[in-house]
N, C-alpha and C. Protein backbone atom coordinates (compact mmCIF):
# COMPACT_ATOMS: atom_id res chain seq x y z
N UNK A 1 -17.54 54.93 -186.72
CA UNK A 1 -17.89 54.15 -185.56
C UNK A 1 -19.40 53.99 -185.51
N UNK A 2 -19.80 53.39 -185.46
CA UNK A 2 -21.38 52.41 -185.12
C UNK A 2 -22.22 52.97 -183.78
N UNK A 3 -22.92 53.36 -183.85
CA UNK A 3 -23.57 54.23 -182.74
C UNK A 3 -24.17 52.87 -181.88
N UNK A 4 -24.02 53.51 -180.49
CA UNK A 4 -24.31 52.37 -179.72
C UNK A 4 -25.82 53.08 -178.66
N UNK A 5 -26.40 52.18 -178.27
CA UNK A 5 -27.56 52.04 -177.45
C UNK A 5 -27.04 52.89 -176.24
N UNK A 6 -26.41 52.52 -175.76
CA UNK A 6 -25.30 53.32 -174.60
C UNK A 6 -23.90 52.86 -174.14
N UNK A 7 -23.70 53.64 -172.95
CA UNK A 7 -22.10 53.59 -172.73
C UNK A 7 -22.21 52.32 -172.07
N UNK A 8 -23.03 51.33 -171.57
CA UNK A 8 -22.87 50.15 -171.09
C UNK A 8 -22.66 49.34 -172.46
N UNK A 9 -22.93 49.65 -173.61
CA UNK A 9 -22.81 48.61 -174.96
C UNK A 9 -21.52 49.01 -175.71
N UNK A 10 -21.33 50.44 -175.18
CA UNK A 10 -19.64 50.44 -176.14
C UNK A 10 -18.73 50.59 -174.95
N UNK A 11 -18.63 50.26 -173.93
CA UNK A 11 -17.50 49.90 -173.22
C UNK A 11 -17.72 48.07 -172.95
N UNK A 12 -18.92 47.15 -173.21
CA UNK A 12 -19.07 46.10 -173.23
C UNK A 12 -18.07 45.69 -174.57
N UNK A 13 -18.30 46.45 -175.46
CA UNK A 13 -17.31 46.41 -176.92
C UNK A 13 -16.11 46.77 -176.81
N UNK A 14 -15.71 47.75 -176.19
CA UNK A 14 -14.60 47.88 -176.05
C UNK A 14 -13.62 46.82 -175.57
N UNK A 15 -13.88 46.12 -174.46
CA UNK A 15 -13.58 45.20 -173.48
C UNK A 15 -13.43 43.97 -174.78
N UNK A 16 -14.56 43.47 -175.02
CA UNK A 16 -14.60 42.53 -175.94
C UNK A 16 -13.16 42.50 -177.27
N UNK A 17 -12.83 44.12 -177.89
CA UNK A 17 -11.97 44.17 -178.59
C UNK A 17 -10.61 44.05 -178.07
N UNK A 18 -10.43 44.53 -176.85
CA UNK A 18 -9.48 44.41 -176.26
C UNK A 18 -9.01 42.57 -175.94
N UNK A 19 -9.99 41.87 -175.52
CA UNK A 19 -10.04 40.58 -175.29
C UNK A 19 -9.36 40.24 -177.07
N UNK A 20 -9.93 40.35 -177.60
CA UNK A 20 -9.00 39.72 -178.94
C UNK A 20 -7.43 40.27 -178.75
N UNK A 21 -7.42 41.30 -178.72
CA UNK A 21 -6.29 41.94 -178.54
C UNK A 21 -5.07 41.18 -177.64
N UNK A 22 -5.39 41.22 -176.64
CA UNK A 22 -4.79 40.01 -175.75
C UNK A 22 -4.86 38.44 -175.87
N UNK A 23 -5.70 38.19 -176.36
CA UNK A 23 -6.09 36.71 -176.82
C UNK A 23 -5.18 36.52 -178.04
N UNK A 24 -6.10 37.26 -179.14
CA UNK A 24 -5.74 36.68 -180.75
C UNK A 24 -4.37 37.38 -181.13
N UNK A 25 -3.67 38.41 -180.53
CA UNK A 25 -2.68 38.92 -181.19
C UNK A 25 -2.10 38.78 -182.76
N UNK A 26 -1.61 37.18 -182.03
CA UNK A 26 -0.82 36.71 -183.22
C UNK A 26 -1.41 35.64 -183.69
N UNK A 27 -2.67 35.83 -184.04
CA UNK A 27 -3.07 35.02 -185.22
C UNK A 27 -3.72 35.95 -186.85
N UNK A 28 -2.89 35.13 -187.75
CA UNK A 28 -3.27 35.66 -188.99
C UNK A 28 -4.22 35.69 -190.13
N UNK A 29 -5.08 34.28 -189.68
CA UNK A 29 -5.72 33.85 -190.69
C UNK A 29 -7.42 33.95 -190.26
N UNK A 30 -8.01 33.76 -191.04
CA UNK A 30 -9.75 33.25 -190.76
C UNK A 30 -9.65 32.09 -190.01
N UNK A 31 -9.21 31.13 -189.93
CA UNK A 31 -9.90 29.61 -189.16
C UNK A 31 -10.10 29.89 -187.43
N UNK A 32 -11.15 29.46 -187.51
CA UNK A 32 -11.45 29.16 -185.88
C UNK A 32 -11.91 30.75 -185.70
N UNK A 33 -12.21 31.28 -186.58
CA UNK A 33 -12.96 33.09 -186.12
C UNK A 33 -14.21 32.93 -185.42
N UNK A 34 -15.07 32.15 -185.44
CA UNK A 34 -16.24 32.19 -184.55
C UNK A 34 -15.72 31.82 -183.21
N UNK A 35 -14.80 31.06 -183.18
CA UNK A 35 -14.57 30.47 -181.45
C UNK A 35 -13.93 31.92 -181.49
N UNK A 36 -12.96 32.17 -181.88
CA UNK A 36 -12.32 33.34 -181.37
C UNK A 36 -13.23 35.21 -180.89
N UNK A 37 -14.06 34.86 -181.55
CA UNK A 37 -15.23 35.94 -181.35
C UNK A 37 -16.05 35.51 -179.86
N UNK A 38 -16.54 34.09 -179.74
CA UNK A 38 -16.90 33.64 -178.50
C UNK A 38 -15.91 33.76 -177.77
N UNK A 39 -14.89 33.13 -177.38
CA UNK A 39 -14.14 34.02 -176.29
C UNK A 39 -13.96 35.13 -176.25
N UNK A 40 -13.42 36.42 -176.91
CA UNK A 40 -13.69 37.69 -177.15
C UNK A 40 -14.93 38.06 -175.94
N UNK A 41 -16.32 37.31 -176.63
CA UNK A 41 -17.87 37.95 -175.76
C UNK A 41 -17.50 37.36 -174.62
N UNK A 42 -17.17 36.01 -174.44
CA UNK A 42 -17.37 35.68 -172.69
C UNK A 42 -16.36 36.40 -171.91
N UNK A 43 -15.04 36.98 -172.39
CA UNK A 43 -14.73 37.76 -171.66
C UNK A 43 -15.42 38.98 -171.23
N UNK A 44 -15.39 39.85 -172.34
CA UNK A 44 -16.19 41.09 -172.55
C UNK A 44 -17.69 40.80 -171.45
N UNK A 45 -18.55 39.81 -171.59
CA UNK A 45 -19.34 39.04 -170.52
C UNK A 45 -18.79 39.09 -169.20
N UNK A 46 -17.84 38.69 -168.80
CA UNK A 46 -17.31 38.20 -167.26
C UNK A 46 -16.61 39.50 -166.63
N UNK A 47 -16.17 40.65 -167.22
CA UNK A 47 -15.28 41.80 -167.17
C UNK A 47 -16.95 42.87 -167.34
N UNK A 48 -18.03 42.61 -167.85
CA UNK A 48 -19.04 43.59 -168.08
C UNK A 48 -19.90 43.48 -166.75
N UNK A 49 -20.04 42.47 -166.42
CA UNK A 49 -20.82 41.11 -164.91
C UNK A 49 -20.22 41.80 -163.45
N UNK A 50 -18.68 41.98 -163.95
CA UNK A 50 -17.70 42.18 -162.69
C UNK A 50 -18.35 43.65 -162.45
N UNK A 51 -18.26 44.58 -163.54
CA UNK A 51 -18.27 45.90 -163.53
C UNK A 51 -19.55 46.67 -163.43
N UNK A 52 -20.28 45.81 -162.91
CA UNK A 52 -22.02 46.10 -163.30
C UNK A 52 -23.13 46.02 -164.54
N UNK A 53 -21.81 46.76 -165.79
CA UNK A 53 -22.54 46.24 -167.37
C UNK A 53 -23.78 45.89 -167.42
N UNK A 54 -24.60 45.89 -168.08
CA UNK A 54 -26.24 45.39 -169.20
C UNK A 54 -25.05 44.19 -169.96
N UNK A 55 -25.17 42.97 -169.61
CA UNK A 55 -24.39 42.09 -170.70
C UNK A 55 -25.65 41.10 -171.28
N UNK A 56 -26.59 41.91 -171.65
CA UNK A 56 -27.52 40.81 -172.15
C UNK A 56 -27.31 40.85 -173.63
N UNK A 57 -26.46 41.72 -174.03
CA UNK A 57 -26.33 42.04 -175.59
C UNK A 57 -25.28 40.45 -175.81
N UNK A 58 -24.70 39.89 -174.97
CA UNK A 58 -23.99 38.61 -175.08
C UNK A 58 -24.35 37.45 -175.49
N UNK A 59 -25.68 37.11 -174.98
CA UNK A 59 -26.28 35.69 -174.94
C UNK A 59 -26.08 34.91 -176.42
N UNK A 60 -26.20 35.85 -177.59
CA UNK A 60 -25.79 35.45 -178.98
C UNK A 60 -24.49 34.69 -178.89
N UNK A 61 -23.63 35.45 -178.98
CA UNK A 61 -22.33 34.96 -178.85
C UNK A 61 -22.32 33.68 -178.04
N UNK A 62 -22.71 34.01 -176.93
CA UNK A 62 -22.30 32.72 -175.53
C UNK A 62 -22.83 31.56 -176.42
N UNK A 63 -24.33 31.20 -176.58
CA UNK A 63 -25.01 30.43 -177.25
C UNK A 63 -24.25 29.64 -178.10
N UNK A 64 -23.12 30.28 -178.83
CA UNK A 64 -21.92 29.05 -179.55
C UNK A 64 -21.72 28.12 -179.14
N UNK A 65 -21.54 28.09 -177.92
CA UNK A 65 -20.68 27.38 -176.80
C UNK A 65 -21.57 25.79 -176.96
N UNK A 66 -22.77 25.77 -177.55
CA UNK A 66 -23.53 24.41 -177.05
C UNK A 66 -22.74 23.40 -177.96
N UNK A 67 -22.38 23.57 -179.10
CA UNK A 67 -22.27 22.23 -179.73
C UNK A 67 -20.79 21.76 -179.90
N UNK A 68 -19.84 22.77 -178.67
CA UNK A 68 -18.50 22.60 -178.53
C UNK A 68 -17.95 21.33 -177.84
N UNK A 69 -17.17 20.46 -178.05
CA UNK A 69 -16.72 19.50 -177.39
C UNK A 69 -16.46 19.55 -175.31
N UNK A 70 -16.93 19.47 -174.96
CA UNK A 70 -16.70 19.74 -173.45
C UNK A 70 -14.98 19.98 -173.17
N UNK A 71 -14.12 19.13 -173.65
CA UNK A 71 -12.92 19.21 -173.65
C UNK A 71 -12.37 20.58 -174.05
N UNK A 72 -12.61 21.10 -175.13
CA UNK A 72 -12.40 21.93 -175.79
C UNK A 72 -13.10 23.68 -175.26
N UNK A 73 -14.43 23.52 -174.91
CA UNK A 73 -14.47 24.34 -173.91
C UNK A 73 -14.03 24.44 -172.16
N UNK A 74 -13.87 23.43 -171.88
CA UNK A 74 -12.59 23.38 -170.88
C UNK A 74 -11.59 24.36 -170.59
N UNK A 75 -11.02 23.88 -172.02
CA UNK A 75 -9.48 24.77 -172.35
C UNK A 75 -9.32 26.04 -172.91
N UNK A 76 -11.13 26.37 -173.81
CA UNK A 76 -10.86 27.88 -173.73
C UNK A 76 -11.42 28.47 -172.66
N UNK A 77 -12.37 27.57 -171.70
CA UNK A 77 -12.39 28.56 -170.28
C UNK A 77 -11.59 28.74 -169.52
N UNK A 78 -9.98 28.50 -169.14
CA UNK A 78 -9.01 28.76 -169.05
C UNK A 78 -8.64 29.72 -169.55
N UNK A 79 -8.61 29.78 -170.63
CA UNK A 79 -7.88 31.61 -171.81
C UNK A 79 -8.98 32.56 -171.34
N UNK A 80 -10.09 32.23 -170.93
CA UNK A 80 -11.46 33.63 -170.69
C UNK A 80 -11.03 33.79 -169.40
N UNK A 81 -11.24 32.76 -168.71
CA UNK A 81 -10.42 33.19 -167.29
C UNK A 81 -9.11 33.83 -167.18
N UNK A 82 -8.48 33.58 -167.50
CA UNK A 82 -7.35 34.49 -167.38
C UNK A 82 -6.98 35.82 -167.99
N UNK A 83 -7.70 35.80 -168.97
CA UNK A 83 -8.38 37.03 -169.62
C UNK A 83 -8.91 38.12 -169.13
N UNK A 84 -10.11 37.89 -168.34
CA UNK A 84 -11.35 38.83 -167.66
C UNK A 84 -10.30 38.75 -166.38
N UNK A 85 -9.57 37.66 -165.72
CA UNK A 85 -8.85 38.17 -164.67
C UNK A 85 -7.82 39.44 -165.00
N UNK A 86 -7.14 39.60 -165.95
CA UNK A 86 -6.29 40.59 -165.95
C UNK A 86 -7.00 41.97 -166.35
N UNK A 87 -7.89 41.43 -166.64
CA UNK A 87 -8.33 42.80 -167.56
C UNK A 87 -9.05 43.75 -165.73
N UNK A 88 -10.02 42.64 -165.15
CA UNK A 88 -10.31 43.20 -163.98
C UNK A 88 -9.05 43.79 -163.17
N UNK A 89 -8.44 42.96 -163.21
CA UNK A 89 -7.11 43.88 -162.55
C UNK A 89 -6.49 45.34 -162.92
N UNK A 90 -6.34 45.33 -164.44
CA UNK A 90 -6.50 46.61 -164.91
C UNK A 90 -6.95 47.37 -164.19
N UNK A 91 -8.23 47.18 -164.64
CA UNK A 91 -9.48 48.30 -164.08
C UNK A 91 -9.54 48.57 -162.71
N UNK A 92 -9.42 47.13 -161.68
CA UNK A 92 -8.86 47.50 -160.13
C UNK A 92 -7.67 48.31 -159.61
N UNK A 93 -6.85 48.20 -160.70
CA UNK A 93 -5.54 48.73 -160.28
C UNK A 93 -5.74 50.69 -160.70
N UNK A 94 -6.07 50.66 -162.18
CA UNK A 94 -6.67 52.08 -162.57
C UNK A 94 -7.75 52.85 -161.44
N UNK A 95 -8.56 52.06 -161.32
CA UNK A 95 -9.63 52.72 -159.60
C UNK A 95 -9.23 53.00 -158.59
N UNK A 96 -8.12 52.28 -158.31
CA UNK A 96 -7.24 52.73 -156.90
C UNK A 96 -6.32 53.65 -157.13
N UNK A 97 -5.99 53.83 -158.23
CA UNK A 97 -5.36 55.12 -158.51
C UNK A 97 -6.15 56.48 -158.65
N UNK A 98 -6.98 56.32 -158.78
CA UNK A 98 -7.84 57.63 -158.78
C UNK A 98 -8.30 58.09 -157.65
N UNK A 99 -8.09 57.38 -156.50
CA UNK A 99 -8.86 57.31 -154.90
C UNK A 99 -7.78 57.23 -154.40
């Protein structure tokens, strides 16, 4: 494992892996791996934002986003949204259990 700066950069990663996880499941191949890594960060981004996180380690990733068809980021801000929504829920639902 890759030593991290701190626990705000490997639970920002964590989140992010998990986002594929839920996202990419079932895909098998290389094509479309950079978009799929950008959604990955803007979740990991919107779920790091919610939670207080340092998400400045993101801006790389996000930065993809410029030369994407508007249409097309449209429709994967839909999959990030619904994404960082469940995942916050998680984490809301796990917090209220501890309290």
């Amino acid at each position: 494992m890759r030593d991290r700066e701190n626990d705000a950069d490997l639970s920002r990663t964590l989140i992010h892996e998990y986002a594929h996880a839920l996202l990419h499941f079932d895909v098998d191949d290389n094509t479309e791996r950079a978009k799929r890594e950008v959604e990955a960060e803007a979740v990991a981004y919107v779920v790091g934002r919610y939670c207080g996180l340092d998400t400045s380690g993101s801006a790389f990733y996000l930065a993809a986003w410029e030369s994407d068809d508007p249409e097309v980021v449209r429709e994967r801000l839909g999959r990030i949204s619904w994404t960082a929504e469940e995942l916050i829920d998680v984490l809301e639902d796990r917090l209220s259990q501890r309290y």
